[in-house]
C-alpha atoms as a PDB file:
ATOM      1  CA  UNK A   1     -27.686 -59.326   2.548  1.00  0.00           C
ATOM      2  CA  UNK A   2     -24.001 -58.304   2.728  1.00  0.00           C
ATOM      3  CA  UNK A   3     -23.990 -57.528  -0.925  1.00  0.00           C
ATOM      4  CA  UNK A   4     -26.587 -54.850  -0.525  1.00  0.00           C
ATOM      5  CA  UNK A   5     -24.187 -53.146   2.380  1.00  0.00           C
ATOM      6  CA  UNK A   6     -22.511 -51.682   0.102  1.00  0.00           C
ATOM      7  CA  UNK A   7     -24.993 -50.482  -2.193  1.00  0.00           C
ATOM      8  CA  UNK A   8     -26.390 -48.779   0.724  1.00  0.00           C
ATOM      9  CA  UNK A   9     -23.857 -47.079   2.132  1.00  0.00           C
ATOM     10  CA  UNK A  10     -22.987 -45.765  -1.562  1.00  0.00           C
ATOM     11  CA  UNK A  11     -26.437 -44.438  -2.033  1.00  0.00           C
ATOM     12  CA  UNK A  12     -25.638 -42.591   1.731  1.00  0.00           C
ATOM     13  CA  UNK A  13     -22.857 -41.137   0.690  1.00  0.00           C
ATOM     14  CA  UNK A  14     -24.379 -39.055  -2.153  1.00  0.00           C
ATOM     15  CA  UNK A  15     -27.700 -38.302  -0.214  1.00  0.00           C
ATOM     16  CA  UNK A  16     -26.292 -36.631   2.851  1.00  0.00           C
ATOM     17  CA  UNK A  17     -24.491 -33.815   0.979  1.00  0.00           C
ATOM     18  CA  UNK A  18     -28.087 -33.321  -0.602  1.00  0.00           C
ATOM     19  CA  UNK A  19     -30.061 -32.937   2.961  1.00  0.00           C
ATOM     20  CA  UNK A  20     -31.360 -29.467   4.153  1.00  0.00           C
ATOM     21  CA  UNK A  21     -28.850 -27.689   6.023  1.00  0.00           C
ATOM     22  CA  UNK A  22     -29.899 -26.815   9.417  1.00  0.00           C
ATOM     23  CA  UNK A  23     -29.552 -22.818   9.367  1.00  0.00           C
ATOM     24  CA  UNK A  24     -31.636 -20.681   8.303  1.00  0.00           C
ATOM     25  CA  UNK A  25     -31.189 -19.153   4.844  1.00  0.00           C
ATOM     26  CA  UNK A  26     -33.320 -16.334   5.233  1.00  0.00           C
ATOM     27  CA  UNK A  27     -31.246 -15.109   8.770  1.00  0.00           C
ATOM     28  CA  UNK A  28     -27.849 -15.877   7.071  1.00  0.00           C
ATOM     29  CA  UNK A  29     -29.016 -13.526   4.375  1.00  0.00           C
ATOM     30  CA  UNK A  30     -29.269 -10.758   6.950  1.00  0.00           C
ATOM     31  CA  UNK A  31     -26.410 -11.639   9.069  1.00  0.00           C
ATOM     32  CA  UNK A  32     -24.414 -11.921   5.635  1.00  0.00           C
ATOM     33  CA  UNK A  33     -24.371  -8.288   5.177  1.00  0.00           C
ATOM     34  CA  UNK A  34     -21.051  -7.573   6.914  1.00  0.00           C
ATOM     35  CA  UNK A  35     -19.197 -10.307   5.307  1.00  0.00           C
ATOM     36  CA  UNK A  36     -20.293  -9.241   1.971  1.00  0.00           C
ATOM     37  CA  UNK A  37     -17.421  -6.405   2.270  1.00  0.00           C
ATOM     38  CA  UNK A  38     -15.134  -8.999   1.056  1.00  0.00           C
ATOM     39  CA  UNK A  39     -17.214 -11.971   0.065  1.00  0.00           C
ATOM     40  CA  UNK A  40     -19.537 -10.362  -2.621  1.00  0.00           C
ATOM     41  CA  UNK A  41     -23.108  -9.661  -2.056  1.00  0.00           C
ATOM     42  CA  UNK A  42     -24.057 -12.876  -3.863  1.00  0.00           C
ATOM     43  CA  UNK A  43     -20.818 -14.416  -1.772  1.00  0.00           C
ATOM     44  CA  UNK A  44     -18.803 -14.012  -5.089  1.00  0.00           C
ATOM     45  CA  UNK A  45     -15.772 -11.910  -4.147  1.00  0.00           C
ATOM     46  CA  UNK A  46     -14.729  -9.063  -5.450  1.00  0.00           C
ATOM     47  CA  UNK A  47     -11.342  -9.574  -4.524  1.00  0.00           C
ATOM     48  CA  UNK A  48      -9.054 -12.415  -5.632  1.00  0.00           C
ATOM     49  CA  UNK A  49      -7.687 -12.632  -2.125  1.00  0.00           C
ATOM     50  CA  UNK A  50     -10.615 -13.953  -0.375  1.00  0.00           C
ATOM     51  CA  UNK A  51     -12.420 -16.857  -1.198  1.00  0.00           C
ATOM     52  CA  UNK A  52     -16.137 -17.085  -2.860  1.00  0.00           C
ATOM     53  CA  UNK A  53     -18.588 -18.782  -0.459  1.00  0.00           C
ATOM     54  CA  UNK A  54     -21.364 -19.432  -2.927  1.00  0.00           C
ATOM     55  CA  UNK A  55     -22.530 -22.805  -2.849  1.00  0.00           C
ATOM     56  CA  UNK A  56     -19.665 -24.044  -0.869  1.00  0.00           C
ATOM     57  CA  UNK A  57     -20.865 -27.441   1.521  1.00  0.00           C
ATOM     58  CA  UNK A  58     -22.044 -26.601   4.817  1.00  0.00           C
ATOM     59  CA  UNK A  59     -20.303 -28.659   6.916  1.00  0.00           C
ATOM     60  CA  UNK A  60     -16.949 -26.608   5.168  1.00  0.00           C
ATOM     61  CA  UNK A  61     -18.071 -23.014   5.623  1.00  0.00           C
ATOM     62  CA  UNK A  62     -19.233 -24.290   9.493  1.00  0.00           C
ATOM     63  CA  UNK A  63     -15.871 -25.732  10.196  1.00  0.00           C
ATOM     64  CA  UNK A  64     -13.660 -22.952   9.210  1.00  0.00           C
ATOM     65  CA  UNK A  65     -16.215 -20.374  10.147  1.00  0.00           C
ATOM     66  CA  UNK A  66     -15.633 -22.376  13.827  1.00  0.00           C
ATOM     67  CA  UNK A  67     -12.098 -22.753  13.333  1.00  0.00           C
ATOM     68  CA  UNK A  68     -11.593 -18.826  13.117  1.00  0.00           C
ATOM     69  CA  UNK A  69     -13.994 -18.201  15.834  1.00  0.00           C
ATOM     70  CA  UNK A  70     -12.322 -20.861  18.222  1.00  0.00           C
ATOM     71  CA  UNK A  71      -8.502 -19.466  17.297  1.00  0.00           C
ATOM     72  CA  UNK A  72      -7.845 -23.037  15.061  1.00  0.00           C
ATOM     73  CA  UNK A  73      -7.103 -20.788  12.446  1.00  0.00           C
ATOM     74  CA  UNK A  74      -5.620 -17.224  12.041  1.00  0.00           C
ATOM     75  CA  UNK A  75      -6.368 -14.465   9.766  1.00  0.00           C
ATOM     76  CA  UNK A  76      -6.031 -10.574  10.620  1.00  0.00           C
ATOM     77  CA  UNK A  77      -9.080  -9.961   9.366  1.00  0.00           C
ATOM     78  CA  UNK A  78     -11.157 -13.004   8.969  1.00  0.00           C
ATOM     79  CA  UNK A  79     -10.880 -13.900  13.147  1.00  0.00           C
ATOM     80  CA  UNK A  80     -11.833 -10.698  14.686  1.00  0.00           C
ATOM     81  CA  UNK A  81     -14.570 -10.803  12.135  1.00  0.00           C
ATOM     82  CA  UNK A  82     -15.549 -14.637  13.569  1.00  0.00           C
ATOM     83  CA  UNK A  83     -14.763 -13.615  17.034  1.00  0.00           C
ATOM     84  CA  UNK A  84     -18.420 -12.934  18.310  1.00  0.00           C
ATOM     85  CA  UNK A  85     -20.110 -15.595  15.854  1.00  0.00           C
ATOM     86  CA  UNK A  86     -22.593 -18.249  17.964  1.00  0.00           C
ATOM     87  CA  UNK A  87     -23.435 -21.582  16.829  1.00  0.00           C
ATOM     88  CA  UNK A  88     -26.623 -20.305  15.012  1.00  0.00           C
ATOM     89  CA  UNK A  89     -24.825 -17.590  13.342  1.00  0.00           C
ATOM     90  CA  UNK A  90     -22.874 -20.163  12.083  1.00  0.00           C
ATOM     91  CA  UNK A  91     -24.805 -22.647  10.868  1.00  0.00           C
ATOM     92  CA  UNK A  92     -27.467 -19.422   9.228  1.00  0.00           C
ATOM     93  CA  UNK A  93     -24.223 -18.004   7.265  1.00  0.00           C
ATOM     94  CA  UNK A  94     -23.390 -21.189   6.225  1.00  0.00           C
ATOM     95  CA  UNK A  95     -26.777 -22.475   5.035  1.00  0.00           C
ATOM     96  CA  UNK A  96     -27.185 -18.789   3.433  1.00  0.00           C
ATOM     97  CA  UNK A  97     -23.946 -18.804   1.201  1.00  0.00           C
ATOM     98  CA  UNK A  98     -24.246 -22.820   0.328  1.00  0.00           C
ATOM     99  CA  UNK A  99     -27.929 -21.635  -1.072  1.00  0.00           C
ATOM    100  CA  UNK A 100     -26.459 -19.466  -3.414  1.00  0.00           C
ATOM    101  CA  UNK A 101     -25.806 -20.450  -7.321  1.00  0.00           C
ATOM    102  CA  UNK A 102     -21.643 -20.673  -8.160  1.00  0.00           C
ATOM    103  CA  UNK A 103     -21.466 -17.640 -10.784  1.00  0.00           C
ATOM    104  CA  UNK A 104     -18.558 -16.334 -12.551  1.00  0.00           C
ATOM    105  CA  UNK A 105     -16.955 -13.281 -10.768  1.00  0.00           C
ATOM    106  CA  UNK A 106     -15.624 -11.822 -13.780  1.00  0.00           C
ATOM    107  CA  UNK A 107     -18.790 -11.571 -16.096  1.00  0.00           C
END
């Protein structure tokens, strides 16, 4: 028995990251349309300066999108932007941009 505790908790650890996230894509999509100003469209930006969100992990994009939002982290442009996020704006963004395929900006 305690040899397969390990085995399990291996097979856990690449699961999770698999599992649906909990926003909805479809939502993000829509609410994505102000962020896509310096994100990209496709959450590829167009600008070196800012990061790419597409396919980035969930639980990431939810923490810093929080983190922004809740003053944790400053940016003159990114907080104001995160000020009047909720929870389910959130987690929709985030599901949104980690749905999207990793592309190369520069094609």
């Amino acid at each position: 028995m305690n040899g397969k505790i390990p085995i399990l908790a291996a097979i856990l650890i690449f699961v999770l990251p698999a599992t649906a996230p909990a926003g909805d894509i479809e939502a993000g999509r829509e609410k994505s349309k102000t962020c896509a100003a310096c994100h990209g469209a496709v959450g590829i930006s167009p600008n070196t300066s800012w990061p790419n969100l597409a396919n980035q992990q969930v639980a990431y994009l939810v923490k810093q999108m929080k983190a922004f939002r809740d003053g944790e982290r400053s940016d003159p442009w990114m907080s104001p932007m995160a000020k009047s996020l909720t929870d389910e704006d959130i987690e929709d963004l985030a599901a949104f941009y980690n749905s999207l395929p990793v592309r190369d900006a520069y094609q």
